[in-house]
Protein backbone atom coordinates (compact mmCIF):
# COMPACT_ATOMS: atom_id res chain seq x y z
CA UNK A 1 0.00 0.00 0.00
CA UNK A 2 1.09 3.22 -0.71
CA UNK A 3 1.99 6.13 1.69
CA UNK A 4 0.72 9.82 1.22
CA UNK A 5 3.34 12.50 1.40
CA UNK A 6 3.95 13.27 4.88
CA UNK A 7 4.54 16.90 4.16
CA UNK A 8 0.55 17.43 3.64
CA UNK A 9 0.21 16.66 6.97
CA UNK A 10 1.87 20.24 7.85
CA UNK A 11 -0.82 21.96 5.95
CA UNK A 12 -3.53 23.67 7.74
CA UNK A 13 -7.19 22.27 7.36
CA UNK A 14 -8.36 23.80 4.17
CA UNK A 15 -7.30 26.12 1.48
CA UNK A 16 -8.11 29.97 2.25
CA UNK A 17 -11.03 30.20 -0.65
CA UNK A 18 -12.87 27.19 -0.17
CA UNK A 19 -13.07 27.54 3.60
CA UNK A 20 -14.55 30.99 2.59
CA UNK A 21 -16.65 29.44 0.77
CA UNK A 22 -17.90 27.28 3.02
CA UNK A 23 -18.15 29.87 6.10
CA UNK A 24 -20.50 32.36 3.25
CA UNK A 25 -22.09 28.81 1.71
CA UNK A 26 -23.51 27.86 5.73
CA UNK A 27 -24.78 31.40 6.42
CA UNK A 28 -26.83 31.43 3.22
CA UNK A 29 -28.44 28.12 4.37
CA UNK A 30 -29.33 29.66 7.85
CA UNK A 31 -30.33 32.69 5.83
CA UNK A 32 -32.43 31.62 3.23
CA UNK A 33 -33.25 34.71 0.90
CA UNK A 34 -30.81 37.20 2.13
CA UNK A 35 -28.47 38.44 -0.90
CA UNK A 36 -24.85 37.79 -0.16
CA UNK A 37 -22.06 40.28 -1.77
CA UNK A 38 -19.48 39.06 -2.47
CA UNK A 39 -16.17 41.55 -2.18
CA UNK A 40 -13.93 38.39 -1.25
CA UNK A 41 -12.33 36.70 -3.76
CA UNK A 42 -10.45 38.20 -6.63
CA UNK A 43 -12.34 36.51 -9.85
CA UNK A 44 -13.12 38.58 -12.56
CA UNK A 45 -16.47 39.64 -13.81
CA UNK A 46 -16.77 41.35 -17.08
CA UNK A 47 -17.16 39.94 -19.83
CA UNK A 48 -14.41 39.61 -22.53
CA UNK A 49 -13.66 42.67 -24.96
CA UNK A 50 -14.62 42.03 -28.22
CA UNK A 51 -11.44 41.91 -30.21
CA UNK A 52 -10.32 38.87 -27.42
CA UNK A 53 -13.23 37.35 -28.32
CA UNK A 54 -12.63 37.63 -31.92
CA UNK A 55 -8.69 36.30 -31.40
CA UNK A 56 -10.54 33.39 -29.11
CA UNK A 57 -12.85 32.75 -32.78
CA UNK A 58 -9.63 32.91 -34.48
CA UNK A 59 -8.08 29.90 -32.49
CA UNK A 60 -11.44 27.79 -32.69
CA UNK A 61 -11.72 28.30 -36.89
CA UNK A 62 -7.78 26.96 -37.03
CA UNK A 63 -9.03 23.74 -35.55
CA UNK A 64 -11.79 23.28 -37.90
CA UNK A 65 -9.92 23.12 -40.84
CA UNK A 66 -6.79 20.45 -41.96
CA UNK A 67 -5.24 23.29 -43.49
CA UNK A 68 -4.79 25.20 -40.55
CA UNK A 69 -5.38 22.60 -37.11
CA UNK A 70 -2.79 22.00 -34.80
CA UNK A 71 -2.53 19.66 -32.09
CA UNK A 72 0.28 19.89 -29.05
CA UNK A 73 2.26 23.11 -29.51
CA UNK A 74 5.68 24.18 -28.52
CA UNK A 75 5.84 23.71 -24.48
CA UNK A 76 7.68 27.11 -24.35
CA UNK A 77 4.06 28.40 -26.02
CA UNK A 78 3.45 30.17 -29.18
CA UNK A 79 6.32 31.87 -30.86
CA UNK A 80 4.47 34.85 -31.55
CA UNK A 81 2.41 35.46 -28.72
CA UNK A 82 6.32 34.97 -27.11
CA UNK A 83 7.62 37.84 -29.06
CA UNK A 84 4.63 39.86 -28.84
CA UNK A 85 4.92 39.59 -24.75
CA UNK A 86 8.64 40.60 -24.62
CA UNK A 87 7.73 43.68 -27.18
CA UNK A 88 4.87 45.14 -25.46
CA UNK A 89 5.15 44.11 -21.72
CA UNK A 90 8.98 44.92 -21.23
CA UNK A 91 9.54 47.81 -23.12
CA UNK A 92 11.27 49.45 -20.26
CA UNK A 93 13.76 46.50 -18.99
CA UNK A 94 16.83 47.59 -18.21
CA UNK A 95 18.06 44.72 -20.34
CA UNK A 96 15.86 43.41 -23.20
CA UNK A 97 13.70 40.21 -22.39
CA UNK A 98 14.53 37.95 -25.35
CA UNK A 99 11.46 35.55 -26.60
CA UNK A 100 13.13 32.51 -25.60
CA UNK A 101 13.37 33.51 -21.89
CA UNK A 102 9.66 33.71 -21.99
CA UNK A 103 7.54 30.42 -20.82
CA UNK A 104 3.70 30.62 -21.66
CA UNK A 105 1.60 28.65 -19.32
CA UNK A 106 -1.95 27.91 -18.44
CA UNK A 107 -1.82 30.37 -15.36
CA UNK A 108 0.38 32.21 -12.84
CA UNK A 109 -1.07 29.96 -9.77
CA UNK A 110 0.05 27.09 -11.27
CA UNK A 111 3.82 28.47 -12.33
CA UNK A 112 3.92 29.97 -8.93
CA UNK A 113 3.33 26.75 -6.82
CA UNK A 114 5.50 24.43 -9.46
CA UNK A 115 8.68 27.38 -10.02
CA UNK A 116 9.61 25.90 -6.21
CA UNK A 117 10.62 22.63 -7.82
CA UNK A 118 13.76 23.73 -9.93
CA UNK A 119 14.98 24.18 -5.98
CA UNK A 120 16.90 21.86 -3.72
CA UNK A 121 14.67 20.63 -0.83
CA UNK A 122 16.98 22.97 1.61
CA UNK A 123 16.71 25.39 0.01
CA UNK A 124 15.73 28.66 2.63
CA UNK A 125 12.68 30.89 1.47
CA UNK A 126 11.41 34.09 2.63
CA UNK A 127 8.32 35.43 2.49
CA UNK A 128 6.29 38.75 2.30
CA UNK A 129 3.76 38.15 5.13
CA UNK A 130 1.13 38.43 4.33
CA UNK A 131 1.18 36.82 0.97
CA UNK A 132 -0.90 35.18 -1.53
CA UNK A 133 -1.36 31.52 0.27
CA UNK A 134 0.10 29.67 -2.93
CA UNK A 135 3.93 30.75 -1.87
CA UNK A 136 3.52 28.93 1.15
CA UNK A 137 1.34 25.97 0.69
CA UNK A 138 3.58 25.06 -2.33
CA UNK A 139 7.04 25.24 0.09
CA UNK A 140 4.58 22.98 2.59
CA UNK A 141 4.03 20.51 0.11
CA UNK A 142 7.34 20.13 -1.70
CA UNK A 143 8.92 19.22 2.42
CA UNK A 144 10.59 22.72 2.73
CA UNK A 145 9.44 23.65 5.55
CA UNK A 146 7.95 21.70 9.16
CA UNK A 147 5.33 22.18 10.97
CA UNK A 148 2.97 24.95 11.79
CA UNK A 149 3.65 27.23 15.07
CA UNK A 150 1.32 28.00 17.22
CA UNK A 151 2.06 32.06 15.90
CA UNK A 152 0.44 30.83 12.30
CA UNK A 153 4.28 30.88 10.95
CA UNK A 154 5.89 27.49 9.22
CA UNK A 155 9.52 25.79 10.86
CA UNK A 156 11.76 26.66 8.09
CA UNK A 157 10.32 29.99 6.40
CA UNK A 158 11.73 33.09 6.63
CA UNK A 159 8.60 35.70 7.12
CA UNK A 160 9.45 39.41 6.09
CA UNK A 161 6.19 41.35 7.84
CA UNK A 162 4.48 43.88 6.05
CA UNK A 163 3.23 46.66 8.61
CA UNK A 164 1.78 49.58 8.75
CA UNK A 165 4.87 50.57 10.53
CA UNK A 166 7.20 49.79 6.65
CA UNK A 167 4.04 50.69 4.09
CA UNK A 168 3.41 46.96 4.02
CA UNK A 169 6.63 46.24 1.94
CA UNK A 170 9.44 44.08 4.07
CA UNK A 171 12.67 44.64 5.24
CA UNK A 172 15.57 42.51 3.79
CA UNK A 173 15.94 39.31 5.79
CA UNK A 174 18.68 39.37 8.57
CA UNK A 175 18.99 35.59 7.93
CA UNK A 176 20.42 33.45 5.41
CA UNK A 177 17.81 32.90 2.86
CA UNK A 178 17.89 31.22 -1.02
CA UNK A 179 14.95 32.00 -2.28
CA UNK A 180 13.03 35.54 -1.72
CA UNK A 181 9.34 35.90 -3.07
CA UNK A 182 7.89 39.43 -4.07
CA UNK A 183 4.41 40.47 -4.87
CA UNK A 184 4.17 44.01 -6.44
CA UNK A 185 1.23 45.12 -6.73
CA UNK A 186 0.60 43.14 -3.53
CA UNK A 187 -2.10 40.80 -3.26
CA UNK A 188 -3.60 41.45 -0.49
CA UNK A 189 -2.50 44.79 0.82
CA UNK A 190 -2.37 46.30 -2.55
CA UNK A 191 0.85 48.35 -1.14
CA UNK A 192 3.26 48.54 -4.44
CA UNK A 193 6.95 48.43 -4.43
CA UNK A 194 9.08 51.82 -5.34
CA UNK A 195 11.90 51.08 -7.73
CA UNK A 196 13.83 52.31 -5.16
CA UNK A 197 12.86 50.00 -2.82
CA UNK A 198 13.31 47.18 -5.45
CA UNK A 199 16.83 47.81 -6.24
CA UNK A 200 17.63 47.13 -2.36
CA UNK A 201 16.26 43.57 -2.76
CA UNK A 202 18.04 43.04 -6.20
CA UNK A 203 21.65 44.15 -5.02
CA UNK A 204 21.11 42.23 -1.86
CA UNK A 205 19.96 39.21 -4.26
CA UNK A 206 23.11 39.38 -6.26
CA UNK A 207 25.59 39.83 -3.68
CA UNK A 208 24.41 37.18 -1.35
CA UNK A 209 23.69 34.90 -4.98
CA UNK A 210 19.72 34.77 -4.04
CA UNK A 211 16.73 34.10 -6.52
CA UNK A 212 13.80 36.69 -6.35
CA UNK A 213 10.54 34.86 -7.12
CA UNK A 214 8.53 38.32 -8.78
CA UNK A 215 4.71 37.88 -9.01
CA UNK A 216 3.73 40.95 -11.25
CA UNK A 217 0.20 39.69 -11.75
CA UNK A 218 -1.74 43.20 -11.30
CA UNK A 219 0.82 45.11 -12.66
CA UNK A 220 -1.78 46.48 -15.38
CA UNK A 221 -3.38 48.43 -12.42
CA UNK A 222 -0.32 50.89 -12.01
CA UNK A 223 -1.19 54.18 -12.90
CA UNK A 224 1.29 55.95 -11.29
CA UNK A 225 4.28 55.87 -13.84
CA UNK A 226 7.33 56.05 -11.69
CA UNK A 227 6.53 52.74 -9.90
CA UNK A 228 7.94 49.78 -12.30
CA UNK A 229 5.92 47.12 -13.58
CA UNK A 230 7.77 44.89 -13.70
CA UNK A 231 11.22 43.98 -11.83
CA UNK A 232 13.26 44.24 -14.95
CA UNK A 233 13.39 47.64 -15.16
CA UNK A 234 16.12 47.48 -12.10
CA UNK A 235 18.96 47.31 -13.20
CA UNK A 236 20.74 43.73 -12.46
CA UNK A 237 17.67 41.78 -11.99
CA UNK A 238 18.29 39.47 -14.91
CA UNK A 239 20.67 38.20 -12.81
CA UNK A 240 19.02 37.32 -9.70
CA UNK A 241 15.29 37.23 -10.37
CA UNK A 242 12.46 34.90 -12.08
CA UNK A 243 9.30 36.79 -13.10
CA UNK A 244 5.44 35.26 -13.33
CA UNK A 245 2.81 37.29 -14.65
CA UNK A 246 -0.82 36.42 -16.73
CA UNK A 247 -3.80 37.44 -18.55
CA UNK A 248 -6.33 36.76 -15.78
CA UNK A 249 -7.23 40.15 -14.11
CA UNK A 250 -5.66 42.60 -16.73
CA UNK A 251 -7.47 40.68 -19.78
CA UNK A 252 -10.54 38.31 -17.74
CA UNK A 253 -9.01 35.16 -18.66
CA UNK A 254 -9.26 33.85 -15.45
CA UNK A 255 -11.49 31.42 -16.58
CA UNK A 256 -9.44 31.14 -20.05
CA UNK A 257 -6.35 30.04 -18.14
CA UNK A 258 -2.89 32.38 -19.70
CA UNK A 259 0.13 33.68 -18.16
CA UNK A 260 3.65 33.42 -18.53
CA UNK A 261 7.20 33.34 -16.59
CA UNK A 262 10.23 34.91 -17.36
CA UNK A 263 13.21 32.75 -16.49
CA UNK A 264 16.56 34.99 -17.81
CA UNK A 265 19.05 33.10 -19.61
CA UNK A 266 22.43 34.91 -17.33
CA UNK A 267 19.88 33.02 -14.29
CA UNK A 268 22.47 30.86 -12.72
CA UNK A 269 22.09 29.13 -9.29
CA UNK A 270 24.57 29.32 -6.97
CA UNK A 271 25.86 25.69 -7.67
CA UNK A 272 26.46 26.91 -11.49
CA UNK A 273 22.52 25.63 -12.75
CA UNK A 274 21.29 27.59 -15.57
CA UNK A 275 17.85 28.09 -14.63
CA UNK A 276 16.55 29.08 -18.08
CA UNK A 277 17.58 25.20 -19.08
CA UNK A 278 16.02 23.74 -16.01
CA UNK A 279 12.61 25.37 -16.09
CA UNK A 280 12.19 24.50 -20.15
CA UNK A 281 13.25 20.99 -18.65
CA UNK A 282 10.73 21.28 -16.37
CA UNK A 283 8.27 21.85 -18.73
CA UNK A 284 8.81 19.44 -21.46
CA UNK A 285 8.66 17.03 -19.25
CA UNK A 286 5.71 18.03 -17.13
CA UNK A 287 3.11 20.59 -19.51
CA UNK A 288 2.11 20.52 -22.81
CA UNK A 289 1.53 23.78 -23.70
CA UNK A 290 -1.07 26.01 -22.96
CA UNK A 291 -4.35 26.35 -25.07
CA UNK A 292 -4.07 27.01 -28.61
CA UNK A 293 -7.13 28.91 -28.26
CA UNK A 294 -6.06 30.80 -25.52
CA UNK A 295 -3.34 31.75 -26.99
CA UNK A 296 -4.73 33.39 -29.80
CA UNK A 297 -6.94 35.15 -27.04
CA UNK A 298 -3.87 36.11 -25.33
CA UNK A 299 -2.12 37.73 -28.43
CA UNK A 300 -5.02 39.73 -29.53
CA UNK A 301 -5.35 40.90 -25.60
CA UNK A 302 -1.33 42.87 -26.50
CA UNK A 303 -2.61 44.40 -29.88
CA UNK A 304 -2.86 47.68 -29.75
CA UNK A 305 -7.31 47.69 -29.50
CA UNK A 306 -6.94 44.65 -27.54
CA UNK A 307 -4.86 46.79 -25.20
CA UNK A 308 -7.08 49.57 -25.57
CA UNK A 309 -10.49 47.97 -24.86
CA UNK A 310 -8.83 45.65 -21.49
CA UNK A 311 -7.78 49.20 -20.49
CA UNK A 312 -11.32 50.39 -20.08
CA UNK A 313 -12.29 47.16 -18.20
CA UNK A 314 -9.39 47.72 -15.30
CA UNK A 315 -10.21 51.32 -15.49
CA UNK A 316 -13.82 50.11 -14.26
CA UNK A 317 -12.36 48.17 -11.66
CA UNK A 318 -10.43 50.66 -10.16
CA UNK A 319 -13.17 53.10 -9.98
CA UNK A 320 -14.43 50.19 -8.05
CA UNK A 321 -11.63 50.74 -5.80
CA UNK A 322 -12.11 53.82 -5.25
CA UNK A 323 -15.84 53.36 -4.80
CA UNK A 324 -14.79 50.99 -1.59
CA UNK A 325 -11.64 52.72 -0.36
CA UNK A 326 -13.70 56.26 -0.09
CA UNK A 327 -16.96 54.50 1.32
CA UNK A 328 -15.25 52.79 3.88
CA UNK A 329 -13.45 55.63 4.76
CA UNK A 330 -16.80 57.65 4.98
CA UNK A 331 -17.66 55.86 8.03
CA UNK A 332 -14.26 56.22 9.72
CA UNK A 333 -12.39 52.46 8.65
CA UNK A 334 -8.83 52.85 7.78
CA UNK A 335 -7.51 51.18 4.00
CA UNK A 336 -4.97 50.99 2.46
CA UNK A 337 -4.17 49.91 -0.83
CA UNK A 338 -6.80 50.29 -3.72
CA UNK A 339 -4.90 53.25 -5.35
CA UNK A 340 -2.70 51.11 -7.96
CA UNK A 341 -3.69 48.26 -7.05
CA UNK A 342 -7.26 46.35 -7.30
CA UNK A 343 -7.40 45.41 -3.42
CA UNK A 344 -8.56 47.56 -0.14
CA UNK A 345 -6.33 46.18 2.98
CA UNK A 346 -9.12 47.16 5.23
CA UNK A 347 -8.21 47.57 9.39
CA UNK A 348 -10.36 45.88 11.21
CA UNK A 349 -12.10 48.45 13.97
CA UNK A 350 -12.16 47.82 17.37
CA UNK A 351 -9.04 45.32 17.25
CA UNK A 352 -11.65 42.86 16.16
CA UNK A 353 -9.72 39.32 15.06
CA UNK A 354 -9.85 38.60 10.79
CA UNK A 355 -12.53 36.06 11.20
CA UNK A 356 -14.60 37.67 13.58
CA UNK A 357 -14.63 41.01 11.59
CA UNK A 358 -15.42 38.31 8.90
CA UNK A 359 -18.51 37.15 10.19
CA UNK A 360 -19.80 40.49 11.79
CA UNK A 361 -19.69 42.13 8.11
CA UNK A 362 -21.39 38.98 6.12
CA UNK A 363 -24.15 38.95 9.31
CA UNK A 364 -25.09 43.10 9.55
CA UNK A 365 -24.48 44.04 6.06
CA UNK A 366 -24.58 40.47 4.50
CA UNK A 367 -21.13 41.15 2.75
CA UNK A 368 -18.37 38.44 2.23
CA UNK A 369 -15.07 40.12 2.78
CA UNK A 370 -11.35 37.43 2.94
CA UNK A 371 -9.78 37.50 6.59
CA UNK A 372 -6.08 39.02 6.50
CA UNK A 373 -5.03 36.14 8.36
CA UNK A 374 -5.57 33.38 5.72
CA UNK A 375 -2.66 35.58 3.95
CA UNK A 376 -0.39 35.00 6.98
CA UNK A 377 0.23 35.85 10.55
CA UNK A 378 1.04 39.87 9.63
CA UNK A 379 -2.96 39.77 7.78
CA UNK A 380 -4.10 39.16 11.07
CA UNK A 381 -6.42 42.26 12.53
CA UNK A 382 -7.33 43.04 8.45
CA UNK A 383 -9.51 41.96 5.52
CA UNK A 384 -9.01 42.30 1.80
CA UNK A 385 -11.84 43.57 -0.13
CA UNK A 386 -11.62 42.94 -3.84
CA UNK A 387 -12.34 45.62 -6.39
CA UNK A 388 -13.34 42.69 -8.96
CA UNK A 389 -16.84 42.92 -9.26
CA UNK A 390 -19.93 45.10 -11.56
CA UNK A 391 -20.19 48.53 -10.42
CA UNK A 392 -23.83 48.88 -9.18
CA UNK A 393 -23.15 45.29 -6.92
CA UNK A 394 -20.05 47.38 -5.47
CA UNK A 395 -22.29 49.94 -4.71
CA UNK A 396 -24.63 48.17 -3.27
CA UNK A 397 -22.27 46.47 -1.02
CA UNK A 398 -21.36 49.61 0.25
CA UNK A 399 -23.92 51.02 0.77
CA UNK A 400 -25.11 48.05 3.15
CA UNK A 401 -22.01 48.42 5.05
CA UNK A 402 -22.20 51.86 5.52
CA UNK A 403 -26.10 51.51 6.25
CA UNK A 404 -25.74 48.25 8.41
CA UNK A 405 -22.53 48.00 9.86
CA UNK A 406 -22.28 48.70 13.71
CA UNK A 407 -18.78 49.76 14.95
């Protein structure tokens, strides 16, 4: 008989978005007819601009014929939707992104949780706390870390907090670390790294021969110029850092399934591992290849009206943001975040605990908010509210909490 992996047994119960799910799914059933609102979780809601659509079409017509169908395609991803992601989304690298350092896949999630592999098991990783759960859970899994302390922090991880006190964006570790993740826009505080700030964590990377794991997921929600997108426009990061990005809140293919990572070719570890060669290793062996269809989706999302028209969709969502950040604030709740990012990092009054503050909000003003502390011991005392959702619901939310909530 077989024997599970022993390192599952150091995760906690359930994943932070089902057990939401479950917590909003048992109040309905208690509450039958009440409308729930839903500013938890980050899934998109508009529908698709019409030129995606169109590239979508595209993909579907090239199956239909035997003049044009393909089966598996290159497990790097298409060549051209390659080139067209080093041409329009690193324009401003310090050093240019070649196409061939570019890996399309069917999501960031999943290149997130399986980047951890092309690591030795001891391997030492710090982490942005709070963080998207994914950085974790995938350490957990792969044996990287041991058990769970009674503080809500792993044996074996390296936790940089994110405060009030540092603008929710860490310190560099005092410890030995090899592997340093990065979210920027931040998901959940929505707090978005400086270049300035950047550049400390890449010259500390290369001198102490560390890999920066960048998620630059919401990086279409920057308006403010001077902050980078991406981490490539610091100088030196080609040397030390991986990048994962994707087409799920910046184009609505979270359903669709598209991203990418950007694995440098001058990547080395620091046992002389070229990093580039491992990952396309990786993936040869373990992927496919994302959609064909998506991909045609995914290179008419970087022309210049597929651009244009996904630019009016996150323009809605941020006015969402705003919507949330300024109602909230109405009533005398302190945010943060929502600005250039898609995600209010909401205090929760009175000291109340994440979960508590959880249940108070979905019970007086029937709205389903995520607890800070499912994002790690530092999200403890918040709750993220997500701008992803149509206008007049957001509204409506609002308007409940402001009408409903007692504090």
């Amino acid at each position: 008989m077989a024997n599970s992996n022993p390192a599952y047994k150091n995760l906690p119960g359930g994943y932070l978005f089902p057990e939401l799910a479950k917590r909003t799914r048992a109040f309905s059933e208690k509450h039958p007819g009440v409308k729930i609102m839903r500013l938890g979780i980050g899934n998109t809601t508009e529908p698709l601009p019409s030129s995606i659509i169109k590239g979508l079409g595209v993909g579907v017509k090239k199956l239909a014929s035997v003049e044009t169908y393909t089966g598996y395609g290159d497990e790097q991803g298409n060549t051209e939707l390659r080139k067209k992601i080093a041409e329009v989304k690193y324009k401003k690298a310090v050093e240019k992104i070649e196409a061939d350092e570019i890996f399309v896949s069917d999501g960031a999630k999943s290149d997130t949780a399986n980047i951890q592999e092309l690591f030795s098991k001891e391997s030492i990783i710090a982490i942005q706390d709070p963080a998207y759960p994914v950085y974790v859970d995938s350490n957990v899994m792969a044996g990287r870390t041991g058990k769970i302390r009674e503080n809500g922090q792993y044996e074996g991880i390296v936790y940089m907090p994110c405060t009030e006190k540092n603008g929710f964006f860490p310190e560099i570790p005092q410890e030995k670390v090899d592997i340093i993740y990065i979210c920027s826009p931040n998901n959940p505080t929505g707090a978005v790294a400086t270049k300035e700030q950047l550049k400390k964590f890449v010259d500390y990377a290369i001198k102490n021969k560390i890999v920066i794991i960048f998620d630059s997921a919401y990086e279409r929600f920057i308006y403010d110029s001077s902050l980078p997108r991406s981490i490539y426009e610091i100088p030196g990061a080609k040397r030390c850092a991986i990048e994962i990005n994707s087409f799920s809140k910046e184009a609505g293919f979270t359903g669709v399934r598209l991203g990418w990572t950007v694995v440098p070719k001058t990547l080395m570890t620091e046992d002389g591992a070229n990093l580039n060669s491992l990952w396309n290793r990786r993936q040869c062996t373990k992927f496919n290849g994302a959609s064909n269809i998506a991909q045609e989706g995914g290179i008419a999302a970087l022309d210049k009206k597929g651009l244009k028209e996904t630019q009016k969709v996150i323009d809605l969502y941020m006015k969402n943001a705003s919507v949330i950040k300024k109602g909230l604030e109405s009533i005398g709740i302190k945010c943060y975040g929502g600005v250039n990012a898609p995600y209010i990092w909401m205090k929760c009054p009175n000291q109340m605990s994440s979960w508590d503050f959880f249940s108070k909000l979905l019970e007086e003003a029937n709205v389903v908010c995520t607890p800070g502390s499912g994002f790690g011991p530092s999200g403890e005392g918040f709750v993220r509210l997500s701008a992803f959702g149509h206008p007049k619901d957001i509204k409506k939310a609002i308007e409940s909490i402001k009408k409903n909530l007692k504090i």
